[in-house]
Protein backbone atom coordinates (compact mmCIF):
# COMPACT_ATOMS: atom_id res chain seq x y z
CA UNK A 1 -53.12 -44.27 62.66
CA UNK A 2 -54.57 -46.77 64.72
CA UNK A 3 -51.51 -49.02 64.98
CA UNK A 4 -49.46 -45.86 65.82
CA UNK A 5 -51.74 -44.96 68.95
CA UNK A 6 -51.88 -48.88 69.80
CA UNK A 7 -47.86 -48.70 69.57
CA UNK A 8 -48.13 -45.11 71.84
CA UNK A 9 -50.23 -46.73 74.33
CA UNK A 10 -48.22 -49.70 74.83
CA UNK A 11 -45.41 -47.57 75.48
CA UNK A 12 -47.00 -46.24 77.98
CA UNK A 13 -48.35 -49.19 79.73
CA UNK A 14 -44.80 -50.27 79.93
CA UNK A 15 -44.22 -47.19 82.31
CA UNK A 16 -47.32 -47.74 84.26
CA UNK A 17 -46.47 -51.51 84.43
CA UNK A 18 -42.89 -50.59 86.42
CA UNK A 19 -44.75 -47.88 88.62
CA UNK A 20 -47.07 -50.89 89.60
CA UNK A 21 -44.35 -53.08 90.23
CA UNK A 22 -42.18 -50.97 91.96
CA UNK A 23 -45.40 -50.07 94.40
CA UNK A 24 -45.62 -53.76 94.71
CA UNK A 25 -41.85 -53.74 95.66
CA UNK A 26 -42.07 -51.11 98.41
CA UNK A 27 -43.91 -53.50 100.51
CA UNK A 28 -42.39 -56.77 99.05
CA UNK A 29 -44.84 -58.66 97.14
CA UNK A 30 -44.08 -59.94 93.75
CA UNK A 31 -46.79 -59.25 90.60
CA UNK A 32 -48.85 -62.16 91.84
CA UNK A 33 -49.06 -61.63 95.50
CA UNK A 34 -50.11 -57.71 94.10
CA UNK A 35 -53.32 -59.29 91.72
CA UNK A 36 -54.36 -62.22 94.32
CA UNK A 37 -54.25 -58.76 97.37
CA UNK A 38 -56.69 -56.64 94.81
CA UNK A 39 -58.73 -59.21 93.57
CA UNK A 40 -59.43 -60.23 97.05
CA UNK A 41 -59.46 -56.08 98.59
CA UNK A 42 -62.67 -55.46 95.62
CA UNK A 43 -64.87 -58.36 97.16
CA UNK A 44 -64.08 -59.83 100.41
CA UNK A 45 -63.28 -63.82 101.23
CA UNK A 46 -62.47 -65.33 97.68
CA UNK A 47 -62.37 -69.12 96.90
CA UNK A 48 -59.91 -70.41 95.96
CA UNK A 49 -61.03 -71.93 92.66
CA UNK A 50 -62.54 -68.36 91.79
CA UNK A 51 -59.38 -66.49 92.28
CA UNK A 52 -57.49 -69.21 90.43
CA UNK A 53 -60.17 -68.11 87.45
CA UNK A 54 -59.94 -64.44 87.89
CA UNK A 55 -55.76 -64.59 88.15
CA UNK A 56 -55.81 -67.60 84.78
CA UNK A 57 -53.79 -69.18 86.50
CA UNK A 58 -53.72 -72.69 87.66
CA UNK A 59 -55.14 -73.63 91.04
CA UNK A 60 -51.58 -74.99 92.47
CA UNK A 61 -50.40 -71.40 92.02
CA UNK A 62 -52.72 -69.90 93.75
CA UNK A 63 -52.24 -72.15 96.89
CA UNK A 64 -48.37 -71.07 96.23
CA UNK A 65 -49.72 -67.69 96.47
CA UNK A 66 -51.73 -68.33 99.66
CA UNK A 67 -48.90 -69.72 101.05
CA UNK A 68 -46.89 -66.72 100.70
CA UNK A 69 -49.30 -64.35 101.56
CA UNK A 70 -50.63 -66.01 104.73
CA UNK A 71 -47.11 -66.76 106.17
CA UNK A 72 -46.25 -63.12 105.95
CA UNK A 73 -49.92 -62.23 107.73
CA UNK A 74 -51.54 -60.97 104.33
CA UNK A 75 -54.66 -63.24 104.65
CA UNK A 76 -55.92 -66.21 106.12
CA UNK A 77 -57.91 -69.31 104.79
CA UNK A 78 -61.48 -70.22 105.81
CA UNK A 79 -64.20 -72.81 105.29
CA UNK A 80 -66.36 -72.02 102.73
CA UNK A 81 -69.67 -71.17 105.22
CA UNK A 82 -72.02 -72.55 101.93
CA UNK A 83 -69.34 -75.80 101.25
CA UNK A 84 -66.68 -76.53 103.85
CA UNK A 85 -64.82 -78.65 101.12
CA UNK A 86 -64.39 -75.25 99.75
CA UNK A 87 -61.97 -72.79 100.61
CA UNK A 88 -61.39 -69.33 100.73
CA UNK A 89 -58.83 -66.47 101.15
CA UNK A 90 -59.79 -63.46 103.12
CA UNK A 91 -57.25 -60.47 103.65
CA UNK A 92 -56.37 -59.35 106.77
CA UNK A 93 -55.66 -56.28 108.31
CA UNK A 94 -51.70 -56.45 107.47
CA UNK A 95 -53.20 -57.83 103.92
CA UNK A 96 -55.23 -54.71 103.38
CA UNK A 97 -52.50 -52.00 105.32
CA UNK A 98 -49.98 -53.68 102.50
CA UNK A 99 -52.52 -53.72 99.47
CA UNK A 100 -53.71 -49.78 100.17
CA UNK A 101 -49.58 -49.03 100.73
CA UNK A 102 -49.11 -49.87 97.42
CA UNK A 103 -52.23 -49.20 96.05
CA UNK A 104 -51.64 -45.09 97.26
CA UNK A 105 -47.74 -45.49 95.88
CA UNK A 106 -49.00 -46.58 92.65
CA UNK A 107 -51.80 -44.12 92.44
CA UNK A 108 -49.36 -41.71 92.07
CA UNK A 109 -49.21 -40.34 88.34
CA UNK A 110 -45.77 -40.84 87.11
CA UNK A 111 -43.60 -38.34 85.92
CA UNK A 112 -44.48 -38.67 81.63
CA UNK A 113 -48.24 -38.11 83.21
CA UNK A 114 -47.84 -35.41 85.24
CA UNK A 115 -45.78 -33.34 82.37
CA UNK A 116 -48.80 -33.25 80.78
CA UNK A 117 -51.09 -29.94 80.69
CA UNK A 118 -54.71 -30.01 82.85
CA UNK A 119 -55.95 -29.67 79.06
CA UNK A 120 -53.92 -32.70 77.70
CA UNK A 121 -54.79 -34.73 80.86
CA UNK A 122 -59.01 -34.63 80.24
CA UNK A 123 -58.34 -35.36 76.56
CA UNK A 124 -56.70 -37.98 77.51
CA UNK A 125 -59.00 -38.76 80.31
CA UNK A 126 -61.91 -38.73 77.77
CA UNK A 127 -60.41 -40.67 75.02
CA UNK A 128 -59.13 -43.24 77.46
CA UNK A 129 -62.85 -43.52 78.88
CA UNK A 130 -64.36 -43.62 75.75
CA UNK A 131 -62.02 -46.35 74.01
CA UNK A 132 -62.70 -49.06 77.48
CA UNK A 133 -66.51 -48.39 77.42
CA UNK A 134 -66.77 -49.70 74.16
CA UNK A 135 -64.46 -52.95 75.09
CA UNK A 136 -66.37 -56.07 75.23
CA UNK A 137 -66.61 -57.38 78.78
CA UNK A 138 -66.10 -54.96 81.84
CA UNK A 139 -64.26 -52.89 80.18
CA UNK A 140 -61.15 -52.66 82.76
């Protein structure tokens, strides 16, 4: 039973993956210009070498990424105020406009979701709550 639920639920993460992408889309930034704009909306100036960490991704990409995203107005480098050898990304105001654009598009249940009854949706809700709090880590 559990490998049919696992199977269910990656279904549906399929969906929600596309609904994410497509809000990523809408205001033209690929999946990695979409994590690097979160991870940087949840805690202000990043470095560099962090967000490489958080993204696993190699450093080099994430300078692609801040390449991208700067040219376009998204964020901006700065100095590390503890270690100017360090650097940082910071969004800016277009960065943030563009991250809560897509953020509200994608926020938006899609259709399978919203099909379901108010009933359906807390069981869901609940199950779904239940099953991350007991994942090891941060649980999502």
């Amino acid at each position: 039973m559990a490998e049919e639920a696992w199977t269910a639920l990656h279904r549906a993460m399929h969906v929600f993956r596309d609904s994410w992408i497509a809000a990523g889309k809408n205001v033209e930034l690929n999946p990695g210009e979409m994590r690097t704009l979160e991870a940087l909306a949840d805690d202000g100036p990043q470095p560099m070498g962090a967000l490489a960490r958080l993204l696993q991704c190699d450093a080099s990409n994430v300078t692609w990424l801040a390449d991208r995203l700067e040219s376009r107005g998204f964020v901006e480098r700065r100095n590390d105020p503890a270690d100017r050898r360090v650097k940082t990304l910071a969004l800016t105001d277009a960065g943030r406009a563009a991250q809560q654009k897509a953020h509200d598009q994608w926020r938006t249940p899609p259709a399978p979701l919203l099909a379901l009854s108010a009933a359906e949706l807390r069981t869901l809700r609940d199950l779904m709550t239940k099953c991350w709090e007991q994942a090891p880590g941060d649980g999502g």
